[in-house]
Protein backbone atom coordinates (compact mmCIF):
# COMPACT_ATOMS: atom_id res chain seq x y z
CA UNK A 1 0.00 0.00 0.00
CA UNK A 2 2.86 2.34 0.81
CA UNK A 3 4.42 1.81 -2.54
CA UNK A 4 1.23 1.76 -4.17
CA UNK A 5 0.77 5.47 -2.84
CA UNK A 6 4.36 6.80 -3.69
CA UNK A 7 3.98 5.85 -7.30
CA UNK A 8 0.87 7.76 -7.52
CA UNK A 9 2.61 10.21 -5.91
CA UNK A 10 5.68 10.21 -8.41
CA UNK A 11 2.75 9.85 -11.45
CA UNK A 12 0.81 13.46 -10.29
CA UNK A 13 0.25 15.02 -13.38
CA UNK A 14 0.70 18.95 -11.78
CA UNK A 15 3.74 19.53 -11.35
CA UNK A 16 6.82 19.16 -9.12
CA UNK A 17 6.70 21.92 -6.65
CA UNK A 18 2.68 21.45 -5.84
CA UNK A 19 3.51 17.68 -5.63
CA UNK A 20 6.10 18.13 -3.24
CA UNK A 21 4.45 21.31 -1.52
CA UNK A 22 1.19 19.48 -0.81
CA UNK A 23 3.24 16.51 0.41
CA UNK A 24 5.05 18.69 2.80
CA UNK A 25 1.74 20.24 3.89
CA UNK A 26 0.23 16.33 4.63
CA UNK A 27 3.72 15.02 6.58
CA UNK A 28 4.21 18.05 8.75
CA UNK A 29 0.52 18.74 9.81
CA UNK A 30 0.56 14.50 10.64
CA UNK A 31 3.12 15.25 13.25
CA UNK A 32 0.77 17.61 15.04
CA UNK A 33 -2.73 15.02 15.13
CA UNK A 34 -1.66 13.48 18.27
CA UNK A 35 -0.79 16.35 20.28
CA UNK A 36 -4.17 18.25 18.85
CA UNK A 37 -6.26 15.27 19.06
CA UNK A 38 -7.00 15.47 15.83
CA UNK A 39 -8.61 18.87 15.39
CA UNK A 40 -5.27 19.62 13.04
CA UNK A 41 -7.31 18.26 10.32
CA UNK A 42 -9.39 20.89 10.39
CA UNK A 43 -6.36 23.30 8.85
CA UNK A 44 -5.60 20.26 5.79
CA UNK A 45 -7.83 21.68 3.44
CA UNK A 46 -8.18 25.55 3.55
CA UNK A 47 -3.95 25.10 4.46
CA UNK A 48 -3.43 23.22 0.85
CA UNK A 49 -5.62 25.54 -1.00
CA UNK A 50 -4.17 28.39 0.49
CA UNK A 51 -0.76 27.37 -0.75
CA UNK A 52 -2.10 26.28 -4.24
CA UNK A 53 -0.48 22.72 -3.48
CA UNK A 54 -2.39 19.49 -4.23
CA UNK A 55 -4.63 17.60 -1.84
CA UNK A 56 -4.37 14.22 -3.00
CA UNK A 57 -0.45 14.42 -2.67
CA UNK A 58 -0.82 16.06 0.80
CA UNK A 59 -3.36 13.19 1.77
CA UNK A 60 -0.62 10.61 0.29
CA UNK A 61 1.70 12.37 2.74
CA UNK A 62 -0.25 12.64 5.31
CA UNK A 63 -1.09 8.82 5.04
CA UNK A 64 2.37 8.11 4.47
CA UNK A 65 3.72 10.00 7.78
CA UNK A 66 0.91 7.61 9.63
CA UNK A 67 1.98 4.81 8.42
CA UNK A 68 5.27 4.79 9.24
CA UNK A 69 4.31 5.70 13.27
CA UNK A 70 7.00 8.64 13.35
CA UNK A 71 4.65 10.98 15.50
CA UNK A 72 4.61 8.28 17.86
CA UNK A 73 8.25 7.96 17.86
CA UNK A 74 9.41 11.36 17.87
CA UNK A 75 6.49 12.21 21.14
CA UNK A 76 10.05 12.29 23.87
CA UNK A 77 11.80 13.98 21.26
CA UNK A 78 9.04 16.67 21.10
CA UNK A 79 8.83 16.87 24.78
CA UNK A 80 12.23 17.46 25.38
CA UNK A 81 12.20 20.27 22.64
CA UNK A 82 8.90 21.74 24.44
CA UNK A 83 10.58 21.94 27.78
CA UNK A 84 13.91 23.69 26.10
CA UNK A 85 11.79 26.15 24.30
CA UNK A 86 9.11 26.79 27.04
CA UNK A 87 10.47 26.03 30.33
CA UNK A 88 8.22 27.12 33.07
CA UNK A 89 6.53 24.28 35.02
CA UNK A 90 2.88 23.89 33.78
CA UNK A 91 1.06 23.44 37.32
CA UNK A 92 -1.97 21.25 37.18
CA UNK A 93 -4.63 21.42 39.42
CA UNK A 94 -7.79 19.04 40.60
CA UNK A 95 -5.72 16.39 38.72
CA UNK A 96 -8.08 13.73 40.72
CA UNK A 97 -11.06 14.92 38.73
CA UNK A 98 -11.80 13.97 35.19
CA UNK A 99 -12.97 17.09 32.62
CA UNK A 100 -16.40 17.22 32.05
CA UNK A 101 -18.85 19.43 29.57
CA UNK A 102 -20.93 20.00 32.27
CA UNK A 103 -18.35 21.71 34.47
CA UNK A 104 -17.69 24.13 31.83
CA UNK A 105 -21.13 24.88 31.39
CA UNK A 106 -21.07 26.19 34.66
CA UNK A 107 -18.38 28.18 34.43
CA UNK A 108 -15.66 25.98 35.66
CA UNK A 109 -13.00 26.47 33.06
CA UNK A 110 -9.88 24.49 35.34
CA UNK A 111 -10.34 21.25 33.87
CA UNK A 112 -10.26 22.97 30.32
CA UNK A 113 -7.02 24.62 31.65
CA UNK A 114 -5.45 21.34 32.56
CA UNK A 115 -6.69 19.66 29.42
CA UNK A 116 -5.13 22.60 27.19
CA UNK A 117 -1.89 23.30 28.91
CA UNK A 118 -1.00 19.98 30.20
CA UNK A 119 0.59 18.88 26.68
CA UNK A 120 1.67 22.40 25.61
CA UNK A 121 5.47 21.09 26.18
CA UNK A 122 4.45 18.20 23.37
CA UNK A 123 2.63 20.61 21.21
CA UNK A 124 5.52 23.20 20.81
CA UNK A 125 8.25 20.22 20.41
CA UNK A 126 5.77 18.50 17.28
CA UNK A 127 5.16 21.77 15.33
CA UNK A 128 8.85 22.66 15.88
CA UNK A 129 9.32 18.89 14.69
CA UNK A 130 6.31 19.01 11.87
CA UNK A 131 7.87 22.27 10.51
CA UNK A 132 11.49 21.20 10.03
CA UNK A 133 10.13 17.54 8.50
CA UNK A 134 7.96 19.46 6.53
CA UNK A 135 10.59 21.87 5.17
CA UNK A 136 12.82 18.58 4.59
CA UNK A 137 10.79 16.40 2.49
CA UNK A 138 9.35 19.49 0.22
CA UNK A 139 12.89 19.48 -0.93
CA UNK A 140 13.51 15.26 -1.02
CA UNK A 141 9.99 14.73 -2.65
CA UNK A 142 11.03 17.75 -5.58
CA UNK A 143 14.04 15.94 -6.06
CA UNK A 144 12.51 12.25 -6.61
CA UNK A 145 9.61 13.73 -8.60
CA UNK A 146 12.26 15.33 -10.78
CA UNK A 147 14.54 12.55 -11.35
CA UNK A 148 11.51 10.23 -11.80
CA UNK A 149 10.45 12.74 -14.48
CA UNK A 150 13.54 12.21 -15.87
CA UNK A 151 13.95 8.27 -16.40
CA UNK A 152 10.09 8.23 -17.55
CA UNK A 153 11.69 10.62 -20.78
CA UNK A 154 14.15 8.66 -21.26
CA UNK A 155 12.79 5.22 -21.17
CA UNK A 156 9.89 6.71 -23.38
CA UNK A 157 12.63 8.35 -25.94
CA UNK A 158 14.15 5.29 -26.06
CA UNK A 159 11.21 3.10 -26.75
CA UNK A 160 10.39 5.09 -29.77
CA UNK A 161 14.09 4.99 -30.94
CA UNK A 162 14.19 4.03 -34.77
């Protein structure tokens, strides 16, 4: 399946820097589901066609960062980078009790608090992580669409050679 996607990927008709633009887009905002819960995917969309990338190519790279689990394996790395950048202890209170919507309808906003700030050290370390993967494979996918570009000329030239 993963190869399956990367030769779609390499066969986009639209060009190399949306292919490897949208991918970008797809990989880096993948790093950030875990620590957002999800709600990142909110930003894929109006994010790709902001940058005039391409959308299946950034869904190929987002699938592509999920399947090989490297949000899950870069989670201490992006701790560590979250407690360098912000250091200040996040203090946690009413840990015993769980958040609830009801609490916040009545005005108890605490256990939103805890929720929101108890994995800001994790949050800053992925986007800082999402952002620099991101910037990285924009320029690794560019250069495999291009030489892929390449060979599929010359094997085609050289089919039609008289």
């Amino acid at each position: 399946m993963l190869k399956f996607n990367f030769i779609k990927l390499l066969r986009s008709p639209e060009g190399a820097n949306k292919v490897a633009l949208g991918f970008a887009i797809g990989f880096g905002l993948e790093m950030l589901v875990i620590s957002t819960a999800g709600l990142i995917y909110v930003l894929l969309i109006p994010l790709v066609r902001l940058s005039k990338a391409s959308l299946p190519v950034s869904i190929i790279g987002n699938l592509i960062g999920k399947v090989s689990l490297l949000p899950v394996i870069l989670l201490p790395l992006a701790l560590k980078i979250g407690k360098l950048i912000y250091p200040g202890r996040v203090k946690i209170t009413n840990h015993l009790r769980h958040f609830s919507i009801t609490d916040l309808l009545h005005g108890d906003f605490q256990g939103l608090w805890n929720l929101l700030f108890g994995g800001i050290h994790v949050l800053i370390g992925m986007v800082i992580l999402g952002s620099l993967l991101g910037f990285i494979s924009y320029f690794v996918i560019n250069f495999i669409y291009e030489k892929e570009k390449i060979r599929r000329l010359k094997k085609r030239q050289a089919k039609f050679v008289w």
